[in-house]
N, C-alpha and C. Protein backbone atom coordinates (compact mmCIF):
# COMPACT_ATOMS: atom_id res chain seq x y z
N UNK A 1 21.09 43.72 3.38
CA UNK A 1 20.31 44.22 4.50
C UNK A 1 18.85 43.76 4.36
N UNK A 2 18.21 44.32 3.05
CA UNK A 2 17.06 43.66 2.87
C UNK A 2 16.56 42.16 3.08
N UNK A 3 17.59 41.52 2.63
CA UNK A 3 17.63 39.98 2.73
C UNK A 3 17.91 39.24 4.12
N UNK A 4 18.72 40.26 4.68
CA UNK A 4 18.23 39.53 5.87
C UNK A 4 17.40 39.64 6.77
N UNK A 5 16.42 40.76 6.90
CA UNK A 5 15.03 40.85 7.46
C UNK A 5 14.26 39.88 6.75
N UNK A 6 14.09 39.76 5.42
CA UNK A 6 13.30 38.81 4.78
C UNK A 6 13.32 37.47 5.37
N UNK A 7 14.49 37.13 5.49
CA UNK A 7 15.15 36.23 5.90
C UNK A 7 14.65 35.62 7.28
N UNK A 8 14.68 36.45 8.10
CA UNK A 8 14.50 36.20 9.57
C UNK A 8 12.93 36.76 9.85
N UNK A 9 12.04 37.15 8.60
CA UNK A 9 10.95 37.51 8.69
C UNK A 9 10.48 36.12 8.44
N UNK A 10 10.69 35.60 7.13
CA UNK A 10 9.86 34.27 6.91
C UNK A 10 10.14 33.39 7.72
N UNK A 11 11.51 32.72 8.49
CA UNK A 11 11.93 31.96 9.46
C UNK A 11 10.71 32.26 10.91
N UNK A 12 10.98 33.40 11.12
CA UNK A 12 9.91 33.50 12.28
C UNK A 12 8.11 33.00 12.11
N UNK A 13 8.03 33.65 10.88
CA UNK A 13 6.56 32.86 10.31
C UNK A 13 6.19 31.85 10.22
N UNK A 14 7.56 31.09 9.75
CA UNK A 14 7.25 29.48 9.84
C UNK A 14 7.38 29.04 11.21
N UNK A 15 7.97 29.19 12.22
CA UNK A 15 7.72 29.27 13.35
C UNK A 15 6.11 29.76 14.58
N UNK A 16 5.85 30.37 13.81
CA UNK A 16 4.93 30.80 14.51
C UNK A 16 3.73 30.01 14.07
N UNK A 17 3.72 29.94 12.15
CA UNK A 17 3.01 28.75 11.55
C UNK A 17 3.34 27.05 12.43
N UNK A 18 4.52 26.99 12.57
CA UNK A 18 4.20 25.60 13.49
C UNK A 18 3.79 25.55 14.85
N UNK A 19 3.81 26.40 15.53
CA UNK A 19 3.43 26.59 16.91
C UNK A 19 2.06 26.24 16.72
N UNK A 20 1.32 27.18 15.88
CA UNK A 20 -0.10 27.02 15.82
C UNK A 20 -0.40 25.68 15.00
N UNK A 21 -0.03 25.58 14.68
CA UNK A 21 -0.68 24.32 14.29
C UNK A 21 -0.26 22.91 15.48
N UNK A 22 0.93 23.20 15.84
CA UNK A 22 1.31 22.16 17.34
C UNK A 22 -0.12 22.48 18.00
N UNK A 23 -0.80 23.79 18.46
CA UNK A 23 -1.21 24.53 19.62
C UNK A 23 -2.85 23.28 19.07
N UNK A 24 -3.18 23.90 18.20
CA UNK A 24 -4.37 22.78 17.39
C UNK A 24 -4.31 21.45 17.26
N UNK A 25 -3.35 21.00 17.29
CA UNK A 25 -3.18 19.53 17.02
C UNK A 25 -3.50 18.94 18.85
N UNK A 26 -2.78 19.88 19.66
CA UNK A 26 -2.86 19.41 21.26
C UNK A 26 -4.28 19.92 21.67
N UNK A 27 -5.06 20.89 21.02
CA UNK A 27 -6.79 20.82 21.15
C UNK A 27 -7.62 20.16 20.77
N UNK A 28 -7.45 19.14 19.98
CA UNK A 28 -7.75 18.85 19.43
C UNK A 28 -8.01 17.22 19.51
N UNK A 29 -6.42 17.08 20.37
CA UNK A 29 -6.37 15.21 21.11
C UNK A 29 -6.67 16.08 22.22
N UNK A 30 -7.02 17.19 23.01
CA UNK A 30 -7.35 17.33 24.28
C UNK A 30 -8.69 16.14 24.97
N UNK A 31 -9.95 16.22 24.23
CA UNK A 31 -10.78 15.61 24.46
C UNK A 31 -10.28 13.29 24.33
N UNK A 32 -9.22 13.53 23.69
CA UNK A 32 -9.17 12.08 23.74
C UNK A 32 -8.24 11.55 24.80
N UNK A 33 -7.11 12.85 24.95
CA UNK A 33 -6.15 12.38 26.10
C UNK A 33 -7.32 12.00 27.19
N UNK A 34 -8.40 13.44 27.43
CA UNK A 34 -8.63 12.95 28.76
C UNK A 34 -9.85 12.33 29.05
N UNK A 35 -10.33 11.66 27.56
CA UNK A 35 -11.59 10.32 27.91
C UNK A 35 -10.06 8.69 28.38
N UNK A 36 -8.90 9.00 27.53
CA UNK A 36 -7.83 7.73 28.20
C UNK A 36 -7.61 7.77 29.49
N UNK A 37 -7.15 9.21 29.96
CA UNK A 37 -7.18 9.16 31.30
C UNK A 37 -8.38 8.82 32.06
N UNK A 38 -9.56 9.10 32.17
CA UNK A 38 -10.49 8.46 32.73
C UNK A 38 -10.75 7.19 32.69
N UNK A 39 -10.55 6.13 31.51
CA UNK A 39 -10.67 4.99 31.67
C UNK A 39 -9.58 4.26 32.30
């Protein structure tokens, strides 16, 4: 029982750890996507 909250606790974390870092990575080329699009 324990193990599987653990389980589906850390899975969700790392999930949520990659979201945010996706979420930063796309703020981050925000300013370059849209100096490409302008040129």
């Amino acid at each position: 029982m324990y193990w599987e909250k653990s389980k589906v606790t850390a899975k969700s974390l790392q999930q949520a750890a990659f979201v945010e870092r996706n979420d930063q990575n796309s703020r981050s080329n925000a300013p370059h996507i849209a100096s490409a699009m302008q040129a």
